[in-house]
C-alpha atoms as a PDB file:
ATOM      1  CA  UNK A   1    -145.291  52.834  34.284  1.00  0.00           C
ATOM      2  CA  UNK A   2    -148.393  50.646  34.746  1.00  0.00           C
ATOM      3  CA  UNK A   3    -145.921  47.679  34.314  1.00  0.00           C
ATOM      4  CA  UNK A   4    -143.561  48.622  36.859  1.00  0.00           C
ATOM      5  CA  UNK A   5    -146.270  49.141  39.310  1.00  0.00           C
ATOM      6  CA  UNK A   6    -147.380  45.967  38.694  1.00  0.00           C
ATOM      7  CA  UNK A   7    -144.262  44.307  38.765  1.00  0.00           C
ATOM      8  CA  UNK A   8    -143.612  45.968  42.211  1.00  0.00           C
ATOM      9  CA  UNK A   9    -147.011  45.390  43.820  1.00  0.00           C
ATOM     10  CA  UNK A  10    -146.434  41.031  42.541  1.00  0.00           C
ATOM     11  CA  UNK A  11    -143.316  41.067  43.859  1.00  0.00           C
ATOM     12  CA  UNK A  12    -143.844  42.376  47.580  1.00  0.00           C
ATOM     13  CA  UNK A  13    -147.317  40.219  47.702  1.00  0.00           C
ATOM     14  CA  UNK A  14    -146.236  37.049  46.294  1.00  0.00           C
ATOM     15  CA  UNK A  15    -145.325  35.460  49.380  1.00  0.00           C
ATOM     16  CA  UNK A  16    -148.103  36.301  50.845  1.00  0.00           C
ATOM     17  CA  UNK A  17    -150.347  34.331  48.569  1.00  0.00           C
ATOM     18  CA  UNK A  18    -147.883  31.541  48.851  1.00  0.00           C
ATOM     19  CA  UNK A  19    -148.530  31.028  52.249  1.00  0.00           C
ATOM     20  CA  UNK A  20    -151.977  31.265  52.152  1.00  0.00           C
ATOM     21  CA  UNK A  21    -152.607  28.792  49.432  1.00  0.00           C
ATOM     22  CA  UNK A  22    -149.966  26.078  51.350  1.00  0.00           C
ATOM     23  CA  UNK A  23    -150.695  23.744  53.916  1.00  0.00           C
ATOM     24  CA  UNK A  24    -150.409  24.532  57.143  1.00  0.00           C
ATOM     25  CA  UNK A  25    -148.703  21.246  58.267  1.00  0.00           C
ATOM     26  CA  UNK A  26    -145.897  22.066  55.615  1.00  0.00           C
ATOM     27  CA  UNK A  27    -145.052  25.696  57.567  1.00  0.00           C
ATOM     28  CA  UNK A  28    -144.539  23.783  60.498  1.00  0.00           C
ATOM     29  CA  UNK A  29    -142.083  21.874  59.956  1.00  0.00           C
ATOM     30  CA  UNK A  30    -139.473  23.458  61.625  1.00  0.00           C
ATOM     31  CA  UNK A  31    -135.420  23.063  60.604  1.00  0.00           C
ATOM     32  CA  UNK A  32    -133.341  21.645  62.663  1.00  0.00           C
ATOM     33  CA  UNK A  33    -130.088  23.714  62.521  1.00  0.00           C
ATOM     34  CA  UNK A  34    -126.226  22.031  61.387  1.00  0.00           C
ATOM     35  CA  UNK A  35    -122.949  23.995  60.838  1.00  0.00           C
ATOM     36  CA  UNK A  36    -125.210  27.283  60.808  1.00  0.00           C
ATOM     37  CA  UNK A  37    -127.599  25.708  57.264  1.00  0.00           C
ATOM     38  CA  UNK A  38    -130.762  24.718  58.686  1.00  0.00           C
ATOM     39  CA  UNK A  39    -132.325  21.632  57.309  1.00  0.00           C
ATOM     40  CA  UNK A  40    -135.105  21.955  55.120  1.00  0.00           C
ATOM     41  CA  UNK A  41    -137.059  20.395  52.753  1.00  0.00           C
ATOM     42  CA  UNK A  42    -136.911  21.868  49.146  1.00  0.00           C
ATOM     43  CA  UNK A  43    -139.893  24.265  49.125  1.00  0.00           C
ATOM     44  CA  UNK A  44    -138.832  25.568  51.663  1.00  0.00           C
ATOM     45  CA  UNK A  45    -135.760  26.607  49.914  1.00  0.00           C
ATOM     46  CA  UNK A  46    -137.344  27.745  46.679  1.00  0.00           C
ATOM     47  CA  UNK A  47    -139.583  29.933  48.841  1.00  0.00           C
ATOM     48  CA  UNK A  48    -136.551  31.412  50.535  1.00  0.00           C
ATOM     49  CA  UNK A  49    -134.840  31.863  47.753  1.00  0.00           C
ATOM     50  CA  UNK A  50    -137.390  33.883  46.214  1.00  0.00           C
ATOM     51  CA  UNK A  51    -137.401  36.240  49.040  1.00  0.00           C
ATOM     52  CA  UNK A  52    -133.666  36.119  48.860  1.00  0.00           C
ATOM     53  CA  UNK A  53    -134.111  37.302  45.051  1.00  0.00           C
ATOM     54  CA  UNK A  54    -137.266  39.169  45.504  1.00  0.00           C
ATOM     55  CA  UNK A  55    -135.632  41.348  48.088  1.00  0.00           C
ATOM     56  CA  UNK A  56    -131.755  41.759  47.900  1.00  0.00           C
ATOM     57  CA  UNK A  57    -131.904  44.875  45.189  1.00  0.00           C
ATOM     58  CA  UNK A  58    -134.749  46.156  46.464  1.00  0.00           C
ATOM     59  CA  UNK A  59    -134.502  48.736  49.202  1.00  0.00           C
ATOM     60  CA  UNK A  60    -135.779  46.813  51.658  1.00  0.00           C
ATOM     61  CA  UNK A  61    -133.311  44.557  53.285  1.00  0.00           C
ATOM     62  CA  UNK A  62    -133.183  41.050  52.051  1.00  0.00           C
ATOM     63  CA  UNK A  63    -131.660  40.023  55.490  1.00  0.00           C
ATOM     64  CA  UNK A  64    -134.643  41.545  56.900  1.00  0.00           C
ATOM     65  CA  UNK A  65    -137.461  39.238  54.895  1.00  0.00           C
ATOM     66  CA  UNK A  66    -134.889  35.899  55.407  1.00  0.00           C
ATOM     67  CA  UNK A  67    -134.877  36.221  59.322  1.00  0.00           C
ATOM     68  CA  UNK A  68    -138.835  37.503  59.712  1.00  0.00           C
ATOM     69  CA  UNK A  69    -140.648  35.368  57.418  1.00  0.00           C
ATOM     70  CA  UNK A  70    -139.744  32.423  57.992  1.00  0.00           C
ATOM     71  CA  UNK A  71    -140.047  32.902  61.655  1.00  0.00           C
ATOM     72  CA  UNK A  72    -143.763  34.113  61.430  1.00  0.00           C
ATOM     73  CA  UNK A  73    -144.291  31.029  59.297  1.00  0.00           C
ATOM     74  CA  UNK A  74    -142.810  28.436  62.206  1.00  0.00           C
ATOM     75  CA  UNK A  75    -139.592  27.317  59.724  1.00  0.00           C
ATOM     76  CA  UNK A  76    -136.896  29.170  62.461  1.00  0.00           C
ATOM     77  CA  UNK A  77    -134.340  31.345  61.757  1.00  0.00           C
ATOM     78  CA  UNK A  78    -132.441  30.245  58.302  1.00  0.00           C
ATOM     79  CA  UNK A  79    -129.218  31.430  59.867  1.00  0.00           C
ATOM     80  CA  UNK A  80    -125.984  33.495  58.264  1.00  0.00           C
ATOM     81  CA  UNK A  81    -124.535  30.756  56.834  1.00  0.00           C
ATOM     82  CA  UNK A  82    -127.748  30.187  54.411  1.00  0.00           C
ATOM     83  CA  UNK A  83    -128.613  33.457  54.180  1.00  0.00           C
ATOM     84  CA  UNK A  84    -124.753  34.130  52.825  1.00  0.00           C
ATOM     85  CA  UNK A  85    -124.822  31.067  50.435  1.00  0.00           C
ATOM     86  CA  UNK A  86    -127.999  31.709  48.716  1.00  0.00           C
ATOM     87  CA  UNK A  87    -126.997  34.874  47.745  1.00  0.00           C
ATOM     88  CA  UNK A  88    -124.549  33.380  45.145  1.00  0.00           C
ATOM     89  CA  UNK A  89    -127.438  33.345  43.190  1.00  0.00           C
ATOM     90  CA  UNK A  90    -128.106  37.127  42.807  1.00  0.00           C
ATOM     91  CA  UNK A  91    -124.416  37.416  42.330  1.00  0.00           C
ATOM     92  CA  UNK A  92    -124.611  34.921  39.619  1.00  0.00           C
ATOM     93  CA  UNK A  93    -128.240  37.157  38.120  1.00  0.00           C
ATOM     94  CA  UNK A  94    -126.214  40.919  39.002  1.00  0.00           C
ATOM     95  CA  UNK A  95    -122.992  40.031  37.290  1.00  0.00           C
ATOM     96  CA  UNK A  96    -125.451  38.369  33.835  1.00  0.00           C
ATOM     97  CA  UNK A  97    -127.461  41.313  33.962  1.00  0.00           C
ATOM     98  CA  UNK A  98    -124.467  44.098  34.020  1.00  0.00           C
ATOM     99  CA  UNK A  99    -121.716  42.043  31.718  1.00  0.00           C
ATOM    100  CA  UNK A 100    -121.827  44.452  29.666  1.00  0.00           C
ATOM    101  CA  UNK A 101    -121.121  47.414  31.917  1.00  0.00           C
ATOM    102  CA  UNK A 102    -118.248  45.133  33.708  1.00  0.00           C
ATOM    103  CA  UNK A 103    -116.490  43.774  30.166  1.00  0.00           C
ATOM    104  CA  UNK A 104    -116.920  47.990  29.393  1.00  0.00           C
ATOM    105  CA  UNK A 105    -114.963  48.748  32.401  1.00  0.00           C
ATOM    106  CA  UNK A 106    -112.651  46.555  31.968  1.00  0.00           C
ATOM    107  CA  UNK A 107    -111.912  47.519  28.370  1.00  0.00           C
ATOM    108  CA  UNK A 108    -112.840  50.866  28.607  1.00  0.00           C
ATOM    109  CA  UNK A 109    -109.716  51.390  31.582  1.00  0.00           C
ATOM    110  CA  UNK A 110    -107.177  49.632  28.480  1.00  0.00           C
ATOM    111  CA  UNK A 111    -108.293  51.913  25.549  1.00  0.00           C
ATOM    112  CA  UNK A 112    -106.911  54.300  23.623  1.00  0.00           C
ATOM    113  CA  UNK A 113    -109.140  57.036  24.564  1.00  0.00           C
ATOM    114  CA  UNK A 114    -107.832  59.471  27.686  1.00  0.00           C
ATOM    115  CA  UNK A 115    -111.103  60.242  29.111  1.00  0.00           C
ATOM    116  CA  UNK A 116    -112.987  57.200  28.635  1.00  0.00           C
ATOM    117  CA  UNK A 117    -109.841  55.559  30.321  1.00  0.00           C
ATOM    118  CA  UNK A 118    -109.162  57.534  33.043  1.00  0.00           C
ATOM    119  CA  UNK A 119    -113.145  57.463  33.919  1.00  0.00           C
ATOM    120  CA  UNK A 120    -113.475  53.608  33.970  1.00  0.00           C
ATOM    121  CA  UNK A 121    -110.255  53.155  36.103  1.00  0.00           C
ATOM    122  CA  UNK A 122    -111.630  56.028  38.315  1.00  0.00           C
ATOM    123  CA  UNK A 123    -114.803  54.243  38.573  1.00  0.00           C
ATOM    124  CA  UNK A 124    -112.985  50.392  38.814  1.00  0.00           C
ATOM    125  CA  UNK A 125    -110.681  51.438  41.370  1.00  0.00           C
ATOM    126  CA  UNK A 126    -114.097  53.098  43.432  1.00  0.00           C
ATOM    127  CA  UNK A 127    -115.787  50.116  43.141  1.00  0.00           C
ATOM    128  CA  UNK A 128    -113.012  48.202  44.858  1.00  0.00           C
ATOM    129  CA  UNK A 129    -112.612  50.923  47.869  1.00  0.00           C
ATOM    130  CA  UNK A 130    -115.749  50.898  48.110  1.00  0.00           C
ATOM    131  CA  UNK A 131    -115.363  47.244  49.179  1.00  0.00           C
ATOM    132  CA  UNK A 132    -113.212  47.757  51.813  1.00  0.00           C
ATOM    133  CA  UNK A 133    -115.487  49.306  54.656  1.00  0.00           C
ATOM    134  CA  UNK A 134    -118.112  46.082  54.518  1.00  0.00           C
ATOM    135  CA  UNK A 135    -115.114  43.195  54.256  1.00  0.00           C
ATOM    136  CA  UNK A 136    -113.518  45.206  57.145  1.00  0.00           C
ATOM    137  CA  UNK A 137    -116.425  45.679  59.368  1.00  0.00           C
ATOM    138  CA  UNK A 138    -117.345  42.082  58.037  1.00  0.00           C
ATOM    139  CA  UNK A 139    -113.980  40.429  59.636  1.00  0.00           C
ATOM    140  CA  UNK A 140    -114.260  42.671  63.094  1.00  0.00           C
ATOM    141  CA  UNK A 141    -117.490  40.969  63.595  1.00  0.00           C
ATOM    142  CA  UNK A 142    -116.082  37.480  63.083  1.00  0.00           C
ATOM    143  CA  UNK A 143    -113.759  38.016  65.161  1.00  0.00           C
ATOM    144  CA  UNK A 144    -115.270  40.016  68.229  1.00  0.00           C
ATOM    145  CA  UNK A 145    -119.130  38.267  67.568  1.00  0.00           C
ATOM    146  CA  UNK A 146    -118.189  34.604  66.506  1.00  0.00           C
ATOM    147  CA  UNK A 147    -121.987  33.845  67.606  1.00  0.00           C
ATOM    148  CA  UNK A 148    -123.577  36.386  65.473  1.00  0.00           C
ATOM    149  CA  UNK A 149    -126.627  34.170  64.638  1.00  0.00           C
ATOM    150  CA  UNK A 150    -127.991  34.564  68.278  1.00  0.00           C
ATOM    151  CA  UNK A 151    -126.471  38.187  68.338  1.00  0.00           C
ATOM    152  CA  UNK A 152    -129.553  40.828  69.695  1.00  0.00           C
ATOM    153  CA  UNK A 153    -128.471  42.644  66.690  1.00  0.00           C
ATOM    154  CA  UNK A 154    -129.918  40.043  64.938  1.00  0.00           C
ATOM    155  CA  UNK A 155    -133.029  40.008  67.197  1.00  0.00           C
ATOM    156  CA  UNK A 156    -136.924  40.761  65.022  1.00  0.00           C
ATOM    157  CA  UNK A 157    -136.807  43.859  67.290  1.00  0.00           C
ATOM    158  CA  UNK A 158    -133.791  45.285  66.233  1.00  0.00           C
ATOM    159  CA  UNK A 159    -134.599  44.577  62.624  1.00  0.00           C
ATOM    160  CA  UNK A 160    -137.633  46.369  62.881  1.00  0.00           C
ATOM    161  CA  UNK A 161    -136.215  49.411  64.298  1.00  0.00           C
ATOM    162  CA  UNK A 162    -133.490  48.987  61.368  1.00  0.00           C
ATOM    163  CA  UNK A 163    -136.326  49.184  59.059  1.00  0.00           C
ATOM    164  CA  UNK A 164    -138.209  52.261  60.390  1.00  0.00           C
ATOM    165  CA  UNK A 165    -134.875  54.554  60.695  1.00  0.00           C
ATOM    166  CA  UNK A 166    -134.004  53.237  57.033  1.00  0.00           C
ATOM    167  CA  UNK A 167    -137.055  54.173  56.136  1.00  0.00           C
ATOM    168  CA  UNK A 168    -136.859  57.535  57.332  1.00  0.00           C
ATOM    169  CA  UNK A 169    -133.290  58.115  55.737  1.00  0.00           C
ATOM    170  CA  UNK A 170    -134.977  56.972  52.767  1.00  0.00           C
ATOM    171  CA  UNK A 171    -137.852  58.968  52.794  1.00  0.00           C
ATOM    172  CA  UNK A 172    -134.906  62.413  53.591  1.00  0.00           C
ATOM    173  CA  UNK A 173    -132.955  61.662  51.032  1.00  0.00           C
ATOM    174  CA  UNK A 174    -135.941  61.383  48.362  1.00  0.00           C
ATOM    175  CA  UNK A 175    -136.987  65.290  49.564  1.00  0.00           C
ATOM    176  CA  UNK A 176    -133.236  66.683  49.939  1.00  0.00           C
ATOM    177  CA  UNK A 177    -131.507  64.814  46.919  1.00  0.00           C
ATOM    178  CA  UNK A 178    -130.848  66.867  43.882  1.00  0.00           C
ATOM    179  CA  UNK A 179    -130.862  63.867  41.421  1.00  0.00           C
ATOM    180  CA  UNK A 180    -128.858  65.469  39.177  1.00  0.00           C
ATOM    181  CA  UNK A 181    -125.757  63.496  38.263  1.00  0.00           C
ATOM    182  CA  UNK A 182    -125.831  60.473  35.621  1.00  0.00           C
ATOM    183  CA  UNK A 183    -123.694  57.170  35.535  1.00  0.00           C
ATOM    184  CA  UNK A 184    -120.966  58.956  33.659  1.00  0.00           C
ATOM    185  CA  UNK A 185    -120.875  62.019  36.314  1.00  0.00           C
ATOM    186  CA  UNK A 186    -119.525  59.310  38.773  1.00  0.00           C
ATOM    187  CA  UNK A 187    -116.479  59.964  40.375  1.00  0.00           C
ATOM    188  CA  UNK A 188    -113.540  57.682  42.669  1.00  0.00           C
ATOM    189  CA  UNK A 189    -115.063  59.671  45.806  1.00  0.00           C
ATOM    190  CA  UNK A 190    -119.031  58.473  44.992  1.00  0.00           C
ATOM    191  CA  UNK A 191    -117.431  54.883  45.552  1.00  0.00           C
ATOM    192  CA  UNK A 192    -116.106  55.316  48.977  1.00  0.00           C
ATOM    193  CA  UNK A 193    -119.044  56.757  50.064  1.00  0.00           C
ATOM    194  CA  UNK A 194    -121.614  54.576  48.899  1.00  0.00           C
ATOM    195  CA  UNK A 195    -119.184  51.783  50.102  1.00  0.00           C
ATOM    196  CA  UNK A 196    -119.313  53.421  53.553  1.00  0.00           C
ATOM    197  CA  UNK A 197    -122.839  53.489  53.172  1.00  0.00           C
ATOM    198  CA  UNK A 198    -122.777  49.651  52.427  1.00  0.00           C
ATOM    199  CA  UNK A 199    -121.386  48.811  55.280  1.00  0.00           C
ATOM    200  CA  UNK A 200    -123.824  49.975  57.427  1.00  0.00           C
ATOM    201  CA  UNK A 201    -126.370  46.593  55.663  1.00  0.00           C
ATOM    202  CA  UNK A 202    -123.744  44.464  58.322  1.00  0.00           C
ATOM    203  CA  UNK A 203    -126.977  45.132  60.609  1.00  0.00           C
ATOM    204  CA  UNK A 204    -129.650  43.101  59.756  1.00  0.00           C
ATOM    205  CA  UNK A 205    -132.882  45.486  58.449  1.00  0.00           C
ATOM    206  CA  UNK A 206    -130.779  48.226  57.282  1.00  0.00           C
ATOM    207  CA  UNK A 207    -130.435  47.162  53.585  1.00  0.00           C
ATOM    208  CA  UNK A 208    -127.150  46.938  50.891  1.00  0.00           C
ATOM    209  CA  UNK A 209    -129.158  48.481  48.392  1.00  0.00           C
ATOM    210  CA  UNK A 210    -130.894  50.824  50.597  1.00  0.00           C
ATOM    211  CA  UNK A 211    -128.172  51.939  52.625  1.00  0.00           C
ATOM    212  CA  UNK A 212    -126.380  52.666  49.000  1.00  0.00           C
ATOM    213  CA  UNK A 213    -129.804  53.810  47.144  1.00  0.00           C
ATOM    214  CA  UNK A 214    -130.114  56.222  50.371  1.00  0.00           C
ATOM    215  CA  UNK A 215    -126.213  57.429  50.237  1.00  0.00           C
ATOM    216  CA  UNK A 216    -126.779  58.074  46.291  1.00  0.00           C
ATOM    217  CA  UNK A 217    -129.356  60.113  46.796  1.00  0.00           C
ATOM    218  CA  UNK A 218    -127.552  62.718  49.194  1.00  0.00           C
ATOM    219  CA  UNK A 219    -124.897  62.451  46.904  1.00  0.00           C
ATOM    220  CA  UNK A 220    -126.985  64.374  44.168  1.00  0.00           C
ATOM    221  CA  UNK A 221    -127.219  61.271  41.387  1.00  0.00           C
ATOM    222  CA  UNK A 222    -130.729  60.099  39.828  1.00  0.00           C
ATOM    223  CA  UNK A 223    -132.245  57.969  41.039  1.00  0.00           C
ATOM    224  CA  UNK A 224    -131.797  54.821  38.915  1.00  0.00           C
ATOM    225  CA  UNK A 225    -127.781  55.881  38.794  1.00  0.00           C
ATOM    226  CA  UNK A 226    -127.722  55.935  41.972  1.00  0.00           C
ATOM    227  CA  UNK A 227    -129.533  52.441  41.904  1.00  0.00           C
ATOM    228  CA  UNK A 228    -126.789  51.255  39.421  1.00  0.00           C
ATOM    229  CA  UNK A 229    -123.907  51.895  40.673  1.00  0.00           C
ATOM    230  CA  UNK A 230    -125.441  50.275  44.216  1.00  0.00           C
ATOM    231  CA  UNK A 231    -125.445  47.010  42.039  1.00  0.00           C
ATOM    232  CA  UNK A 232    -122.384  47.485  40.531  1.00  0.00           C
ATOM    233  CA  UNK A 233    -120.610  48.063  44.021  1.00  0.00           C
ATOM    234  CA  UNK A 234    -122.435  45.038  45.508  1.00  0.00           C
ATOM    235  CA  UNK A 235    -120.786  42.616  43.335  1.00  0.00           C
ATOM    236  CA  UNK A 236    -117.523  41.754  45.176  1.00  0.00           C
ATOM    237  CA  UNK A 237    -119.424  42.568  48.695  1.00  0.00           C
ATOM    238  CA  UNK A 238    -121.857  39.561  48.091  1.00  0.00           C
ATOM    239  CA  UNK A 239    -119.307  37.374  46.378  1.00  0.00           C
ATOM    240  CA  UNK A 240    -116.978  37.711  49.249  1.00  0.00           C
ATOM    241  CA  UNK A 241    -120.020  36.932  51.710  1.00  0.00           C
ATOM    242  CA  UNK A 242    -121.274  33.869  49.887  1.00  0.00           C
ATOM    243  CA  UNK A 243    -117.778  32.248  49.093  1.00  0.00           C
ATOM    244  CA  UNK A 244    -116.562  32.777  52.865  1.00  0.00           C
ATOM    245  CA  UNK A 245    -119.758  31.403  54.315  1.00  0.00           C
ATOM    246  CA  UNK A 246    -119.766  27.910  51.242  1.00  0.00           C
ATOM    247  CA  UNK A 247    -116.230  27.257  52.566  1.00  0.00           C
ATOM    248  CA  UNK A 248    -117.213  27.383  56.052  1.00  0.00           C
ATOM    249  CA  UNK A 249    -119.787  25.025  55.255  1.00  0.00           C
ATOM    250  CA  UNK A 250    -118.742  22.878  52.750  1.00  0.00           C
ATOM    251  CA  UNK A 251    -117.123  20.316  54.543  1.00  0.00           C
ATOM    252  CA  UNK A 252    -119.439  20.110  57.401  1.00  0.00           C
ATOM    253  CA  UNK A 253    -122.774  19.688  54.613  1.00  0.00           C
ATOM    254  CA  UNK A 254    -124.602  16.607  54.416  1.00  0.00           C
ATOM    255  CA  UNK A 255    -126.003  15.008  51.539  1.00  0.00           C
ATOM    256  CA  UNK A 256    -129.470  15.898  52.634  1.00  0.00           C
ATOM    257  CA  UNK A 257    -128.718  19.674  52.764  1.00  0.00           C
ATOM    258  CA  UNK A 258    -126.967  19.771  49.147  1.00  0.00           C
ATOM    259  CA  UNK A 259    -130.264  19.965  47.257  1.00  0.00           C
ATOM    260  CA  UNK A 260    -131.837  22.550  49.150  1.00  0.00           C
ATOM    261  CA  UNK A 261    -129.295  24.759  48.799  1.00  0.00           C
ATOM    262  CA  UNK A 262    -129.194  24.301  44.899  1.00  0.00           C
ATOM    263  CA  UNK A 263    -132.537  24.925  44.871  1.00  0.00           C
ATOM    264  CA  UNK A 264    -132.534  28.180  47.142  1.00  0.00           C
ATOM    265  CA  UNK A 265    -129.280  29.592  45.206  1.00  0.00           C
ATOM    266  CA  UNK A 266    -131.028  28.789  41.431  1.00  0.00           C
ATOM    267  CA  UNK A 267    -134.404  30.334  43.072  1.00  0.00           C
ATOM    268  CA  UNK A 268    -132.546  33.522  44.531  1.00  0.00           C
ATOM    269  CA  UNK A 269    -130.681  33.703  41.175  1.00  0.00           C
ATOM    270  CA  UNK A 270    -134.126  33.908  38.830  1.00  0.00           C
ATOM    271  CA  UNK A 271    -135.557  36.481  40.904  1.00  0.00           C
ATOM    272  CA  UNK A 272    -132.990  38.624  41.532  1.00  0.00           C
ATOM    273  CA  UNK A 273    -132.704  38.817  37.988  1.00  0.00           C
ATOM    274  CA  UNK A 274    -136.039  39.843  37.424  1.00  0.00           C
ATOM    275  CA  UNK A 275    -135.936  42.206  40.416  1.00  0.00           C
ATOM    276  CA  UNK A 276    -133.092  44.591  39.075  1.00  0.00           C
ATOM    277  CA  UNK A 277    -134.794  44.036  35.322  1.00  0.00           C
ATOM    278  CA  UNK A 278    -138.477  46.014  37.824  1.00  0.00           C
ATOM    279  CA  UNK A 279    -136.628  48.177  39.894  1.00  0.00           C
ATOM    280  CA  UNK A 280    -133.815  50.003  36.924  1.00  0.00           C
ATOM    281  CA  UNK A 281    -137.516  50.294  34.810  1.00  0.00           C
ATOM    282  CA  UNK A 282    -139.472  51.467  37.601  1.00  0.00           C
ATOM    283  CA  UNK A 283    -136.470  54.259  38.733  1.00  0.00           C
ATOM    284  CA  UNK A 284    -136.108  55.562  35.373  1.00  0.00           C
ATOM    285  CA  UNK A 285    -139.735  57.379  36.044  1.00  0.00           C
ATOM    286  CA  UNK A 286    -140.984  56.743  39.634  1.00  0.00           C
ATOM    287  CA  UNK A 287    -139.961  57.736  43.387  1.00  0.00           C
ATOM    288  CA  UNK A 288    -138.756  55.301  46.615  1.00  0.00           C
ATOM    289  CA  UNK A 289    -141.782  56.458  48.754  1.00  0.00           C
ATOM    290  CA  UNK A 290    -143.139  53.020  47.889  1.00  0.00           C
ATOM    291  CA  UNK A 291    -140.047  51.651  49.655  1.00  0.00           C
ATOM    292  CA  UNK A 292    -140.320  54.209  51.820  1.00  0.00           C
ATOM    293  CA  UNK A 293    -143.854  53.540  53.198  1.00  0.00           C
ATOM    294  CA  UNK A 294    -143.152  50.084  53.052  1.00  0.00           C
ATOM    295  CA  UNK A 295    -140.492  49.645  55.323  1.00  0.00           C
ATOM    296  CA  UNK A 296    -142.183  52.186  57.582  1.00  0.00           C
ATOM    297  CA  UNK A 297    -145.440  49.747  57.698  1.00  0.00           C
ATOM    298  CA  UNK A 298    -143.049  46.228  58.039  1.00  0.00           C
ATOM    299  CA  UNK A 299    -140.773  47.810  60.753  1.00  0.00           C
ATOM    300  CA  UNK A 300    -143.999  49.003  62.617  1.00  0.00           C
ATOM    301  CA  UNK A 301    -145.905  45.678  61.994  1.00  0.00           C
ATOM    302  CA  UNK A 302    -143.205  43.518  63.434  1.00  0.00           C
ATOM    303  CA  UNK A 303    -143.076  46.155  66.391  1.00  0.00           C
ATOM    304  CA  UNK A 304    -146.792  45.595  67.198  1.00  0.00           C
ATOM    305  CA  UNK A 305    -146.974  42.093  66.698  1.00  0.00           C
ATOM    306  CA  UNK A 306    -143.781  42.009  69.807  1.00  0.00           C
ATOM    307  CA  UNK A 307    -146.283  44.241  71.897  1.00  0.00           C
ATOM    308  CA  UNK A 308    -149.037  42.239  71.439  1.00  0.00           C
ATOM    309  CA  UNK A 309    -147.037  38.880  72.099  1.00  0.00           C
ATOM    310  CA  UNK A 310    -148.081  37.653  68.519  1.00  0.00           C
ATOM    311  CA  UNK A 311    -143.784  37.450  67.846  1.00  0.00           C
ATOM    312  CA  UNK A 312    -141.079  36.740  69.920  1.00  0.00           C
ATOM    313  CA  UNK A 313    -138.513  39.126  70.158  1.00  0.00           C
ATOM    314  CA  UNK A 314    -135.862  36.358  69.249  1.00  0.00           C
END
């Protein structure tokens, strides 16, 4: 327990001490912005890509950190098209962490015995409609909101508000869920949902994993089921983000923009890694009203610092 607490508290700080203990000169060195990628020098991508790691399984909206941080710290707005690419990486740490549970699906919907089949090809086939909603919402807003980058739903404001009403959710679904249901208790219909739920992380602040942590919750499983299954269902959702986004990309990249994004993707991929490794152990015998009261204090934070014309509602 004392671990986990630990773990959690390093994580959300770490930043933090990182840009306390760099040079100013270095944070202000803003990106200049090509094909959507912003150009930056390589620690500035390792730093993103540890809040890229640090944040996407945690209920707390990855999105969220990658648009706000490196705003307050002068560096611009990364833009969708990093964002998306970077997060390769935590598909790359998700799908090493949970082979096992995907080579057991996979084999488990082929054997022999009736129940164990028909539960992993219910649970397979959730997982993929469970897709659906996000890579459907996903195309509408390519299509009707080609400049999503300089959308206002993408505006600090907005996420903050996203943050607070996540929070909230969050904070319901901790008091009303029963947390009663276990991985194998999942059914074809807990996939839908939670992928209905996922969809709602298309606006920046609200949070893949929390949106899905939050859904879980109402839905009656534990916590770190419900926390499993999230991961589980992300899988294709990132993929699917991260591949569309490198091919858009791709041919327009310079040579000067290749390393950085290595180094942002490895970086996300390391700590994303370690940050489903914290949060599985630190479910298994704590509460979200950590997450809870964070994203109540970073959604309020950002909303002061607009009032008081610290931030720019951009």
């Amino acid at each position: 327990m004392i671990l986990s607490k630990r773990f959690l508290y390093v994580l959300l700080t770490a930043v933090t001490a990182v840009i306390v203990g760099y040079p100013h000169t270095a944070w202000s060195q803003a990106p200049t912005v090509t094909q959507g990628v912003q150009q930056m020098n390589i620690f500035q991508a390792l730093v993103l890509g540890f809040i890229q790691g640090a944040t996407e399984f945690l209920p707390i909206s990855s999105t969220a950190h990658l648009k706000v941080i490196p705003v307050i710290l002068g560096w611009g707005d990364p833009g969708v098209a990093f964002t998306a690419i970077i997060q390769l990486g935590s598909i790359v740490a998700v799908i090493w962490y949970f082979w096992g549970d995907l080579t057991g699906i996979v084999k488990g919907a082929m054997g022999e015995d009736l129940e164990e089949r028909n539960f992993n090809r219910r649970l397979g086939l959730g997982i993929i409609l469970g897709t659906l909603p996000i890579v459907f919402f996903g195309l509408l807003i390519k299509k009707f909101i080609p400049d999503f980058d300089n959308s206002p739903i993408r505006s600090i404001g907005a996420i903050a508000i996203a943050s607070i009403v996540m929070s909230l959710l969050l904070g319901l679904a901790e008091i009303l869920g029963k947390r009663q249901r276990d991985f194998n208790k999942l059914t074809m219909t807990d996939g839908i949902l939670m992928g209905l739920a996922q969809s709602m992380a298309l606006v920046p602040g609200v949070s893949r994993s929390g949106s899905t942590l939050t859904a879980g919750l109402f839905m009656g499983l534990k916590r770190e089921t419900a926390a499993r299954f999230s991961f589980l269902l992300g899988i294709p959702a990132i993929t699917l983000a991260g591949l569309v986004e490198l091919k858009d990309v791709l041919g327009n990249i310079t040579s000067g923009e290749i390393l950085p994004l290595v180094v942002g993707v490895v970086s996300a991929g390391i700590f994303s890694y370690i940050a489903i490794a914290g949060l599985l152990r630190f479910l298994k015998t704590q509460s979200n009203w950590v997450f809870v009261w964070y994203r109540l204090a970073f959604g309020t934070a950002i909303l002061s610092a607009i009032a008081a014309g610290m931030l720019k509602n951009s």
